[in-house]
PDB file of N, CA and C in Angstrom:
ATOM      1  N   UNK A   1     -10.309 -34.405 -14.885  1.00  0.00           N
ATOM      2  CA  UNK A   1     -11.389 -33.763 -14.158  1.00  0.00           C
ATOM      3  C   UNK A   1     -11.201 -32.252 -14.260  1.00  0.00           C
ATOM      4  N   UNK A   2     -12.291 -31.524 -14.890  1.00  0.00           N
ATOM      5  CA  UNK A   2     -12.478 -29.901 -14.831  1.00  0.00           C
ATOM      6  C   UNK A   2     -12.252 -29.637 -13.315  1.00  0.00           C
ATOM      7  N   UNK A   3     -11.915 -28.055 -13.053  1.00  0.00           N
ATOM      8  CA  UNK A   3     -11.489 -27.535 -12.181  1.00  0.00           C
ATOM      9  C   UNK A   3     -12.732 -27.410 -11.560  1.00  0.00           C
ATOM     10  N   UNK A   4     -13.975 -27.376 -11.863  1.00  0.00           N
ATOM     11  CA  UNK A   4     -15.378 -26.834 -10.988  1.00  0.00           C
ATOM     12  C   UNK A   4     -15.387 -28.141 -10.811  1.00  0.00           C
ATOM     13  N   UNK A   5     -15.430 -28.903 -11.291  1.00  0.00           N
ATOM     14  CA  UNK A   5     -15.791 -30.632 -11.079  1.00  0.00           C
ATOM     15  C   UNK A   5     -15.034 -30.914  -9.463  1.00  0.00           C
ATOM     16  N   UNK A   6     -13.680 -30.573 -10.074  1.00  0.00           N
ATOM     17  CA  UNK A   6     -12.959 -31.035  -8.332  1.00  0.00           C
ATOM     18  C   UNK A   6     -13.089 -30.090  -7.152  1.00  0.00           C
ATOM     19  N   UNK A   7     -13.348 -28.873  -7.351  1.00  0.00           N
ATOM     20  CA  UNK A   7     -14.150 -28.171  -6.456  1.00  0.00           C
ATOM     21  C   UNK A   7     -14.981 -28.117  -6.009  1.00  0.00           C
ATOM     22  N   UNK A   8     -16.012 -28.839  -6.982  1.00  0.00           N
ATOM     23  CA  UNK A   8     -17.811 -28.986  -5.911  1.00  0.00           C
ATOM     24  C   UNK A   8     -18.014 -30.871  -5.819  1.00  0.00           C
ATOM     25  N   UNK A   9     -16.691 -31.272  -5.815  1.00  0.00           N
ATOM     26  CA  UNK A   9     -16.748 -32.564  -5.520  1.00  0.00           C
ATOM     27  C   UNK A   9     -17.163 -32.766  -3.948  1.00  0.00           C
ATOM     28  N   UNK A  10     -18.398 -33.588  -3.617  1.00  0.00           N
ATOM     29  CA  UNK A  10     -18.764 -34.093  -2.516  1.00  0.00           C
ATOM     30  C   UNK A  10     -17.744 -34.599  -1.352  1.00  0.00           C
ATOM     31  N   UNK A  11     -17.113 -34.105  -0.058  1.00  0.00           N
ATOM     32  CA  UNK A  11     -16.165 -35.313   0.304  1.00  0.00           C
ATOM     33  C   UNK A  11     -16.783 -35.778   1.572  1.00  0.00           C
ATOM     34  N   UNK A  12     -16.296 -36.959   1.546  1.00  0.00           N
ATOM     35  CA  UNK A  12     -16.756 -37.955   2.372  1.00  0.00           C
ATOM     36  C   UNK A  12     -15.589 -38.069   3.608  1.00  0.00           C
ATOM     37  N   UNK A  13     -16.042 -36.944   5.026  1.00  0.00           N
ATOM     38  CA  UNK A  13     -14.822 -37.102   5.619  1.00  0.00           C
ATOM     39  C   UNK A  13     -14.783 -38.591   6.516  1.00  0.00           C
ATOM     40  N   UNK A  14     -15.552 -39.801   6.618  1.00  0.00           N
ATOM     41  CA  UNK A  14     -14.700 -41.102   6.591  1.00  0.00           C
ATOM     42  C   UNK A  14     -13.894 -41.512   5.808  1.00  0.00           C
ATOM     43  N   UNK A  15     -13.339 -41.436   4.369  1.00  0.00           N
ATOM     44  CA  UNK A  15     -12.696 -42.129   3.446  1.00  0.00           C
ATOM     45  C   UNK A  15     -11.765 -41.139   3.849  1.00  0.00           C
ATOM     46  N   UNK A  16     -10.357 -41.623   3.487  1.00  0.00           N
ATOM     47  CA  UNK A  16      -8.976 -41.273   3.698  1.00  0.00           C
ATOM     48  C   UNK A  16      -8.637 -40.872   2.240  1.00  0.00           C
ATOM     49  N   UNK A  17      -7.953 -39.531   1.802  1.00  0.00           N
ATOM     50  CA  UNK A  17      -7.938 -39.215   0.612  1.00  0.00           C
ATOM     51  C   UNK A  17      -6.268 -40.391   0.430  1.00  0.00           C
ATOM     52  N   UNK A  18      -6.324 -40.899  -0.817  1.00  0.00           N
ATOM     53  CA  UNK A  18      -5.279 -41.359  -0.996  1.00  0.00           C
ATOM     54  C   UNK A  18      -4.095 -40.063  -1.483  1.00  0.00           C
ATOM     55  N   UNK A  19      -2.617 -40.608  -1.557  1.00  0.00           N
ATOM     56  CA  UNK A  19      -1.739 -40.449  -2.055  1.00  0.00           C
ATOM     57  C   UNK A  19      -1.759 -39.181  -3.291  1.00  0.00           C
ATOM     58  N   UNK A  20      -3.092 -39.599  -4.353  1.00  0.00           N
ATOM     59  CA  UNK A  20      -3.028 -38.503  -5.251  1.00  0.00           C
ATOM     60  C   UNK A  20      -4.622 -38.081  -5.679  1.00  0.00           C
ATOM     61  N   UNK A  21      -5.120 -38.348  -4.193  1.00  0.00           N
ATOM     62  CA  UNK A  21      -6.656 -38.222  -4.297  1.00  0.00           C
ATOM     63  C   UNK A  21      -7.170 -36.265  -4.494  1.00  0.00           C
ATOM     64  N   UNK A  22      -8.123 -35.883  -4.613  1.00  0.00           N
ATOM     65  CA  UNK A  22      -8.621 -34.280  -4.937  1.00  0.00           C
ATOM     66  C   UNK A  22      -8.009 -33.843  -3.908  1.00  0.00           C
ATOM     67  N   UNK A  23      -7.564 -33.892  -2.686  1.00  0.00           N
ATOM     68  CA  UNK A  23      -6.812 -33.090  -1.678  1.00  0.00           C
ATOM     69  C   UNK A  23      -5.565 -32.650  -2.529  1.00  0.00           C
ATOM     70  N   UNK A  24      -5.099 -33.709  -2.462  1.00  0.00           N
ATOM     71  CA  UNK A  24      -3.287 -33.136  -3.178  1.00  0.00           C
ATOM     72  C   UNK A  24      -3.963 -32.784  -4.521  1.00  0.00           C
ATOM     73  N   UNK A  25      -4.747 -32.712  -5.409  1.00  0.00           N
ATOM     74  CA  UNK A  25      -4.410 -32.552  -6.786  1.00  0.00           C
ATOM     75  C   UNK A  25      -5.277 -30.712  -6.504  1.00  0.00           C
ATOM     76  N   UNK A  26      -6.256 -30.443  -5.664  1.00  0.00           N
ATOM     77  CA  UNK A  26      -6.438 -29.244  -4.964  1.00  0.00           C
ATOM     78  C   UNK A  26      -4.950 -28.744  -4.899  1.00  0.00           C
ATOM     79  N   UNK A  27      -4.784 -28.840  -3.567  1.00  0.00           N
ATOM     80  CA  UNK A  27      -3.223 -27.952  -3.101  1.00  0.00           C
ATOM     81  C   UNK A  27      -2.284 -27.778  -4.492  1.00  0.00           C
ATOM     82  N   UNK A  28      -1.880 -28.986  -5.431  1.00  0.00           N
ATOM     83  CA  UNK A  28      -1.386 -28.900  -6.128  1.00  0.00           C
ATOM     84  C   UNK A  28      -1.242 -27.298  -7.245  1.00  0.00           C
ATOM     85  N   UNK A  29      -2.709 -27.514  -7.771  1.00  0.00           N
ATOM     86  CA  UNK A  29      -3.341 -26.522  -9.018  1.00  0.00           C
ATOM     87  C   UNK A  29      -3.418 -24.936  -7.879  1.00  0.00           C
ATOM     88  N   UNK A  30      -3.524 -25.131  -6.626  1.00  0.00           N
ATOM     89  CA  UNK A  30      -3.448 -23.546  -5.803  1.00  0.00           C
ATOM     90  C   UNK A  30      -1.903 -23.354  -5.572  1.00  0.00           C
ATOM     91  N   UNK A  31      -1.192 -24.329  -5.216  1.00  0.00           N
ATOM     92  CA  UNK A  31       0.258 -23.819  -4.976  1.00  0.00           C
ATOM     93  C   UNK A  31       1.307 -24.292  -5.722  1.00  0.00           C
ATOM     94  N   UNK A  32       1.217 -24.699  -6.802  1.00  0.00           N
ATOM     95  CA  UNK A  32       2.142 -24.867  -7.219  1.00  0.00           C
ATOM     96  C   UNK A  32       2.473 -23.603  -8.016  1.00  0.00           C
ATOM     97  N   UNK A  33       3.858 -23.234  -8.623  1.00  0.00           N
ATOM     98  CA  UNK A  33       4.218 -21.678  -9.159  1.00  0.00           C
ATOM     99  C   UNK A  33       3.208 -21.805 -10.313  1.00  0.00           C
ATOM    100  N   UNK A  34       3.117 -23.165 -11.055  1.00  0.00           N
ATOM    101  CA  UNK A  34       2.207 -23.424 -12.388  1.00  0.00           C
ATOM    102  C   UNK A  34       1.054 -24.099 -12.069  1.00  0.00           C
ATOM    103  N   UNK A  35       1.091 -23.805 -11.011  1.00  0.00           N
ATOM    104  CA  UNK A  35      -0.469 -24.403 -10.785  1.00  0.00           C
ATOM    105  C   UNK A  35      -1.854 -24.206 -11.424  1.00  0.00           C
ATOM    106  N   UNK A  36      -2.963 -24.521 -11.988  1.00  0.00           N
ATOM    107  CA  UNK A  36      -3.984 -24.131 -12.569  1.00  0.00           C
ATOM    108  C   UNK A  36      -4.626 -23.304 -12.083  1.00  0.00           C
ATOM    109  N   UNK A  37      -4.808 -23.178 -11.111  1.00  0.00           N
ATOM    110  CA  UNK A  37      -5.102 -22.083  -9.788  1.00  0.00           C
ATOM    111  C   UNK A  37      -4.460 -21.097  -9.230  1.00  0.00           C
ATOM    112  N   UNK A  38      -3.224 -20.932  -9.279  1.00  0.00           N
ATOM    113  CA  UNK A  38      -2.110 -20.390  -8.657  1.00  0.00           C
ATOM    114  C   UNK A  38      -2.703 -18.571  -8.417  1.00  0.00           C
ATOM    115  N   UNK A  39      -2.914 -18.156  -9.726  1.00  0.00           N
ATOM    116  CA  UNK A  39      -2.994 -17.013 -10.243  1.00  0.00           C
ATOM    117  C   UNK A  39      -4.907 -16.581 -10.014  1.00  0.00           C
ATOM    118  N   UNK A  40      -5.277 -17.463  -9.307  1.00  0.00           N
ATOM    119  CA  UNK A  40      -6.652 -17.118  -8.067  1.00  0.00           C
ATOM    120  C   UNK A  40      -6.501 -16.624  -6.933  1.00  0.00           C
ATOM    121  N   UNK A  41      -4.994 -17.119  -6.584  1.00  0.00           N
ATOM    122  CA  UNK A  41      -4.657 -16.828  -5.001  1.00  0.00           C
ATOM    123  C   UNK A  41      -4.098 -15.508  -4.751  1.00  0.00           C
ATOM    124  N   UNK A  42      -4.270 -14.280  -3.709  1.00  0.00           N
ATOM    125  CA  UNK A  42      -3.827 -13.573  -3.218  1.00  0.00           C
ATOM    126  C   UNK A  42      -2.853 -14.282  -2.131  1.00  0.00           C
ATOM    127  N   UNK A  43      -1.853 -13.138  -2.262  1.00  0.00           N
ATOM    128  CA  UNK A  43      -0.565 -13.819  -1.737  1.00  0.00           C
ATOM    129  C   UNK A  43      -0.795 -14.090  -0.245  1.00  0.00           C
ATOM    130  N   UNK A  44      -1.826 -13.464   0.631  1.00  0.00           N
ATOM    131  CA  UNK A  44      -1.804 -14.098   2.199  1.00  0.00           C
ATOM    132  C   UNK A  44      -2.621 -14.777   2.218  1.00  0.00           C
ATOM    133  N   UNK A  45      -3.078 -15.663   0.900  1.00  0.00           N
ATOM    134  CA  UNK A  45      -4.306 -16.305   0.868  1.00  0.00           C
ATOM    135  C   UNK A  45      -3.047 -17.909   0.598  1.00  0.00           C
ATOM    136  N   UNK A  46      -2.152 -17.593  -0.530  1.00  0.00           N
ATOM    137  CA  UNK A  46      -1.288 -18.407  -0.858  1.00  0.00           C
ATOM    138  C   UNK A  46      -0.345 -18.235   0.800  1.00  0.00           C
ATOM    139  N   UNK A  47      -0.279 -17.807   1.063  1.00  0.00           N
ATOM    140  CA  UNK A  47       0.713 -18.289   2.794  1.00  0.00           C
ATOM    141  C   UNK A  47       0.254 -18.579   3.816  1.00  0.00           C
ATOM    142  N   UNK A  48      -0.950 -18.353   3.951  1.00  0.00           N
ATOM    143  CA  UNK A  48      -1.330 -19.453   4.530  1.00  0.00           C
ATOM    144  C   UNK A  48      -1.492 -20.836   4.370  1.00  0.00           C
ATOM    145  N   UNK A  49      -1.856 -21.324   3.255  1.00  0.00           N
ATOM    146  CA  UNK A  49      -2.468 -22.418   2.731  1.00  0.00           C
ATOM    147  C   UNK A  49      -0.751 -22.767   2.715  1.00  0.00           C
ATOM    148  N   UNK A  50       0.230 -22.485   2.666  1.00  0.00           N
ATOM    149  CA  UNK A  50       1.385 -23.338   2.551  1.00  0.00           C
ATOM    150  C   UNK A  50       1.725 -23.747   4.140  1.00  0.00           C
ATOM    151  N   UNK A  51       1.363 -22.505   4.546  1.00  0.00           N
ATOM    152  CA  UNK A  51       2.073 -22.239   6.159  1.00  0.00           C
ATOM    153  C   UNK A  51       1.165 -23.715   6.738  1.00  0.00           C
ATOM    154  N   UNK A  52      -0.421 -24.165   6.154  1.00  0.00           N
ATOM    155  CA  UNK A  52      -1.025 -25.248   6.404  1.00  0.00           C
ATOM    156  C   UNK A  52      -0.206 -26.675   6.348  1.00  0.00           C
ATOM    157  N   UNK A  53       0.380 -26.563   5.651  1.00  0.00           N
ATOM    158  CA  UNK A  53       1.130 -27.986   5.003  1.00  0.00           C
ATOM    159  C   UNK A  53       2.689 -28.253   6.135  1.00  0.00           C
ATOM    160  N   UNK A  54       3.066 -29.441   6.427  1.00  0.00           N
ATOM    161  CA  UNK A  54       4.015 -29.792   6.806  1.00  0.00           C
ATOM    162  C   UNK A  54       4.593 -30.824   6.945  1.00  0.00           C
ATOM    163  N   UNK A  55       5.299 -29.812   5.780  1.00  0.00           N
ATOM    164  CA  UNK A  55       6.487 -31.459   5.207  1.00  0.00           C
ATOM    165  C   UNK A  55       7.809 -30.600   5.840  1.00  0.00           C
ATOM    166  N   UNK A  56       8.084 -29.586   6.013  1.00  0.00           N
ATOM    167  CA  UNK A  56       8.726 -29.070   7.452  1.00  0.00           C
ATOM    168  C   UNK A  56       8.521 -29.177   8.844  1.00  0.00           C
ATOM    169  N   UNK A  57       7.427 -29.359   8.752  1.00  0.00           N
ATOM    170  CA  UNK A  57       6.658 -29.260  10.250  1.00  0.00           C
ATOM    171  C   UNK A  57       5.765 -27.826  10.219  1.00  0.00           C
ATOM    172  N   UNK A  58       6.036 -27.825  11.572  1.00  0.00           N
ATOM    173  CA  UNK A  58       5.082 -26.195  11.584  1.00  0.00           C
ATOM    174  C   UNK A  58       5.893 -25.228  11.001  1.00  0.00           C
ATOM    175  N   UNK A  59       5.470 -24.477  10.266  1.00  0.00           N
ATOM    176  CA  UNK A  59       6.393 -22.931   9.547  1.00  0.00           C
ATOM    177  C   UNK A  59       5.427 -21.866   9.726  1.00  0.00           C
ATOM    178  N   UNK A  60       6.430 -20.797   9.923  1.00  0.00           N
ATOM    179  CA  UNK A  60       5.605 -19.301   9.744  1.00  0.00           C
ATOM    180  C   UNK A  60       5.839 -18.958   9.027  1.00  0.00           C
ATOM    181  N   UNK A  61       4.899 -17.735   8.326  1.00  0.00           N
ATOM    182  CA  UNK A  61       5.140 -17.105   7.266  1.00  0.00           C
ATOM    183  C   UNK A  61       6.453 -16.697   6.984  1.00  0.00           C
ATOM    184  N   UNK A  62       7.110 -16.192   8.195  1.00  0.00           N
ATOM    185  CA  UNK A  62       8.323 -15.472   8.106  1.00  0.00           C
ATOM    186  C   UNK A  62       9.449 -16.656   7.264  1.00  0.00           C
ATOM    187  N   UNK A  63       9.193 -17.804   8.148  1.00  0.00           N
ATOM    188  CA  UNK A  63      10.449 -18.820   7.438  1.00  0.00           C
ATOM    189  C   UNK A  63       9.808 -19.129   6.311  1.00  0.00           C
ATOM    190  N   UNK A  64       8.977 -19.488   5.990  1.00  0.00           N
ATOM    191  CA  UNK A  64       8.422 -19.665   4.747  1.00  0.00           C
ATOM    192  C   UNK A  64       9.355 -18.780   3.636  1.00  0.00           C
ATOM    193  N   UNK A  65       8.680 -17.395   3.944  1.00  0.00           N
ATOM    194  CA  UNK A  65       9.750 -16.385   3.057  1.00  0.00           C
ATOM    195  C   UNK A  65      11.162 -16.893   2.864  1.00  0.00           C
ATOM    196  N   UNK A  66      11.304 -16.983   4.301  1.00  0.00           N
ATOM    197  CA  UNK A  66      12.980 -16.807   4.113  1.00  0.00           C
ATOM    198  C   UNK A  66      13.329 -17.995   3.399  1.00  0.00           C
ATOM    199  N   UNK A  67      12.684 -19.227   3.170  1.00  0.00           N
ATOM    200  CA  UNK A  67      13.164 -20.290   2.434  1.00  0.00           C
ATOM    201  C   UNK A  67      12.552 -20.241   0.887  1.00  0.00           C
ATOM    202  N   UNK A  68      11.901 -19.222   0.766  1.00  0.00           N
ATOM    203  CA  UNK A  68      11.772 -18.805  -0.641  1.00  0.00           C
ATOM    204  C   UNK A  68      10.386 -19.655  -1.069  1.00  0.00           C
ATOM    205  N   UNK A  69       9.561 -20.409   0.159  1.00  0.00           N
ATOM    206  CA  UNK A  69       8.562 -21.289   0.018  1.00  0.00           C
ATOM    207  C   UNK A  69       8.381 -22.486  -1.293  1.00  0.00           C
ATOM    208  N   UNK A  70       9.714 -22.846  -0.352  1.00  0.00           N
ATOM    209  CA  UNK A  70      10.121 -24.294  -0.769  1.00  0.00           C
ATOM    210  C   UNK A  70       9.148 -25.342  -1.430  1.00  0.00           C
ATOM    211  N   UNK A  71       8.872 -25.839  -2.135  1.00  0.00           N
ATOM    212  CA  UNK A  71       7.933 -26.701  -2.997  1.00  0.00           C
ATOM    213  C   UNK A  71       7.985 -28.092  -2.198  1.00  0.00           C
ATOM    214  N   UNK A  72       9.095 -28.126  -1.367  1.00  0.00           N
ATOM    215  CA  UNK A  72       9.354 -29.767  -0.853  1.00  0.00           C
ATOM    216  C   UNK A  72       8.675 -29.447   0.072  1.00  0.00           C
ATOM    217  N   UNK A  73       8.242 -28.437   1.042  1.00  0.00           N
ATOM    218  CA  UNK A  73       7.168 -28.784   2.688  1.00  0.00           C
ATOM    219  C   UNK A  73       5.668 -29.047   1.869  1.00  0.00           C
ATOM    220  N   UNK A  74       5.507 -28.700   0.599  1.00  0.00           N
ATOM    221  CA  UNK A  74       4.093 -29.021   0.248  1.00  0.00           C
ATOM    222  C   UNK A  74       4.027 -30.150  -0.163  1.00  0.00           C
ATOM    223  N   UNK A  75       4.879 -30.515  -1.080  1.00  0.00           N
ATOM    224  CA  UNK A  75       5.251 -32.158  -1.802  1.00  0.00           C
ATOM    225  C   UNK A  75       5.485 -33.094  -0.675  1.00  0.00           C
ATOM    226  N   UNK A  76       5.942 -32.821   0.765  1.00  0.00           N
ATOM    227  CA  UNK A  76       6.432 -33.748   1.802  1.00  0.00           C
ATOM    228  C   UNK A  76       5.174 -33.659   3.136  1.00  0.00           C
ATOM    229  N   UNK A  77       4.320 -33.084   2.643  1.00  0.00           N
ATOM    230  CA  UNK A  77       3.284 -32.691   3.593  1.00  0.00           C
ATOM    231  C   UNK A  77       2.502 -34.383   3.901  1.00  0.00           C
ATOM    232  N   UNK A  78       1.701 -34.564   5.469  1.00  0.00           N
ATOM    233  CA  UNK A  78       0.961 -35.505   5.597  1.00  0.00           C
ATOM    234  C   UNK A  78      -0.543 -35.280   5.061  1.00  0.00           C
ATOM    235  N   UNK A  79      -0.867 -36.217   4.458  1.00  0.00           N
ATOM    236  CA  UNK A  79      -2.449 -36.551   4.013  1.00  0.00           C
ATOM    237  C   UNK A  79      -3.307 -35.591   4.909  1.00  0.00           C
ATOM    238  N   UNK A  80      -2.967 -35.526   6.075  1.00  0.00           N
ATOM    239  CA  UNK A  80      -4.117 -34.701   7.069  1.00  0.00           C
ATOM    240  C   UNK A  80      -3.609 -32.872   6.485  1.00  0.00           C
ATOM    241  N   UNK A  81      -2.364 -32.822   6.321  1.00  0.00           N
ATOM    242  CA  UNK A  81      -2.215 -31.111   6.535  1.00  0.00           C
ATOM    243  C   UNK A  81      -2.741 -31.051   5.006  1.00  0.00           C
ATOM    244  N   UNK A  82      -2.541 -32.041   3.705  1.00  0.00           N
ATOM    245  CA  UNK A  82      -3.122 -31.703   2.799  1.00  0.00           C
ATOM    246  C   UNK A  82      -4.447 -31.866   2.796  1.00  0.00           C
ATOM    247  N   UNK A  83      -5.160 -32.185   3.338  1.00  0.00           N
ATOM    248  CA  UNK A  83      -6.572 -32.055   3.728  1.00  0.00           C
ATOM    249  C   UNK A  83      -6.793 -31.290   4.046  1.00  0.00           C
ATOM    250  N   UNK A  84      -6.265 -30.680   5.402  1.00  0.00           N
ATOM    251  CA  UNK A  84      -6.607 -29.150   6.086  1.00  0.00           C
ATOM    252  C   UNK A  84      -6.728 -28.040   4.542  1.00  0.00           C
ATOM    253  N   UNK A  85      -5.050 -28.155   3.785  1.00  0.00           N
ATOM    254  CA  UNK A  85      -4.841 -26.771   3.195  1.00  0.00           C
ATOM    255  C   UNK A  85      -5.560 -26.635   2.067  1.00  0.00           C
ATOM    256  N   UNK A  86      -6.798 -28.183   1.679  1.00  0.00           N
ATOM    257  CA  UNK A  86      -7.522 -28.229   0.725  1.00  0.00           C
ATOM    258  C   UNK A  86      -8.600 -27.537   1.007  1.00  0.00           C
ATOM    259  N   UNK A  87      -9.343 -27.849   2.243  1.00  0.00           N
ATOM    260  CA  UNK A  87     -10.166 -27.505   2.925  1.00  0.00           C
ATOM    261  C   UNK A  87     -10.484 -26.185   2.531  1.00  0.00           C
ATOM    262  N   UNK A  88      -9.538 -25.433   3.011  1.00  0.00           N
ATOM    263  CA  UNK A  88      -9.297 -24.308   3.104  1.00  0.00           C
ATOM    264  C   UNK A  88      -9.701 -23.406   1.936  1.00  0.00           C
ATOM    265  N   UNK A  89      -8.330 -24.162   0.668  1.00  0.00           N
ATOM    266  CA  UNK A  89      -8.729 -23.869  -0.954  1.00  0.00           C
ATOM    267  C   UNK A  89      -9.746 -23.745  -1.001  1.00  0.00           C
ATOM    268  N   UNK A  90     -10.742 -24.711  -0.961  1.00  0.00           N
ATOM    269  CA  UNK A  90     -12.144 -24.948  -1.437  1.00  0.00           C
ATOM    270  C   UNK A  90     -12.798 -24.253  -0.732  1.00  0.00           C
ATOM    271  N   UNK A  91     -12.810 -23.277   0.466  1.00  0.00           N
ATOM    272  CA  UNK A  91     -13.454 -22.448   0.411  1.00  0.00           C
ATOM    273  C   UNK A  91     -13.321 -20.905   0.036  1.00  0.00           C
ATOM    274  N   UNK A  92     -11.777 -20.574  -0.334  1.00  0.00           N
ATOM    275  CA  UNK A  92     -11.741 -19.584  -0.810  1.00  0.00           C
ATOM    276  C   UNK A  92     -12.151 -19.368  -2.522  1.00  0.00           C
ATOM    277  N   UNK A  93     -11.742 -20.745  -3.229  1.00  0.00           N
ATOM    278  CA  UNK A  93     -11.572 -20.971  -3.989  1.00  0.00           C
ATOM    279  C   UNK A  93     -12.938 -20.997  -5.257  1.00  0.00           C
ATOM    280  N   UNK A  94     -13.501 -21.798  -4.430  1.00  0.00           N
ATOM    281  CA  UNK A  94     -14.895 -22.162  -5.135  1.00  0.00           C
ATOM    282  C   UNK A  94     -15.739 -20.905  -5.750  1.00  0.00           C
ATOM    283  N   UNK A  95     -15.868 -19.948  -5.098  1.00  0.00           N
ATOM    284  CA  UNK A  95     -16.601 -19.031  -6.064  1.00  0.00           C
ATOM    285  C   UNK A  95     -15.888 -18.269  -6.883  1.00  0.00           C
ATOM    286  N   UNK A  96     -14.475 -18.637  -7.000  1.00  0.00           N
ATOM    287  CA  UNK A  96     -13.857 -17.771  -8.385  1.00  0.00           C
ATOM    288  C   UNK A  96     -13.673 -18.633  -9.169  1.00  0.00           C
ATOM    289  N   UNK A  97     -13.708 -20.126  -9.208  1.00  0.00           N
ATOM    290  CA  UNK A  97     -13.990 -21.242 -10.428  1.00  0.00           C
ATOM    291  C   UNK A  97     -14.457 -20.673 -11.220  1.00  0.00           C
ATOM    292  N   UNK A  98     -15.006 -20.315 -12.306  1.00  0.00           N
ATOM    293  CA  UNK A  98     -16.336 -20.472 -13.207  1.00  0.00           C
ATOM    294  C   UNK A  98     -17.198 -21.802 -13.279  1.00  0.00           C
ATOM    295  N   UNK A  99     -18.458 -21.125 -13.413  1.00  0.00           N
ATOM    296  CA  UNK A  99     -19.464 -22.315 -13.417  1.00  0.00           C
ATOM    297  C   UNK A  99     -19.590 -22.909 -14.869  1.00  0.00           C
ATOM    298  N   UNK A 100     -19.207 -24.093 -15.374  1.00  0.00           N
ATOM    299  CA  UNK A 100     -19.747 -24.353 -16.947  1.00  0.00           C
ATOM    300  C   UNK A 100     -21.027 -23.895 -17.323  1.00  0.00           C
ATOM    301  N   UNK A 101     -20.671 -23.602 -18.354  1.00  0.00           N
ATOM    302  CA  UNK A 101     -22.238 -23.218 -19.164  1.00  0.00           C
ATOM    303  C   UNK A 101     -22.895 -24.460 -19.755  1.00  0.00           C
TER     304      UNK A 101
END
């Protein structure tokens, strides 16, 4: 799936995103260091959207830093905080996609 494709994908907030449904594969391409997205994000745009996730629990920016923003609180995050920090993506996100021609 193209990157505008999973961005102006319709969601249906009754259905539960699965395991490796557009929520996580979102967060994924915005936060990961190689993410497809990564290099869209301004950096308090990228700390929040992590500070969203908790596979730590709640974190602040500050610990965030100080743990060098660990890849495991995003990878260990619940279905709901990756929902939230998708949420989020998709609205910062969506108008710096490009639109296919």
């Amino acid at each position: 799936m193209d990157l505008f494709t999973l961005m102006n994908a319709p969601r249906d907030p009754t259905v539960s995103s699965d395991v490796w449904g557009d929520d996580r594969k979102i967060v994924i391409a915005a936060l990961h260091y190689n993410g497809e997205m990564r290099s869209l994000l301004k950096s308090p745009e990228y700390e929040r959207a992590y500070c969203m996730c908790d596979g730590f629990g709640t974190i602040s920016r500050k610990a965030a830093r100080a743990q060098c923003f660990d890849w495991s609180h995003v990878r260990d995050s619940s279905d709901s905080a990756l929902s939230d920090a998708a949420e989020y993506l998709r609205d910062i996100l969506t108008p710096r996609v490009n639109v296919p021609s």
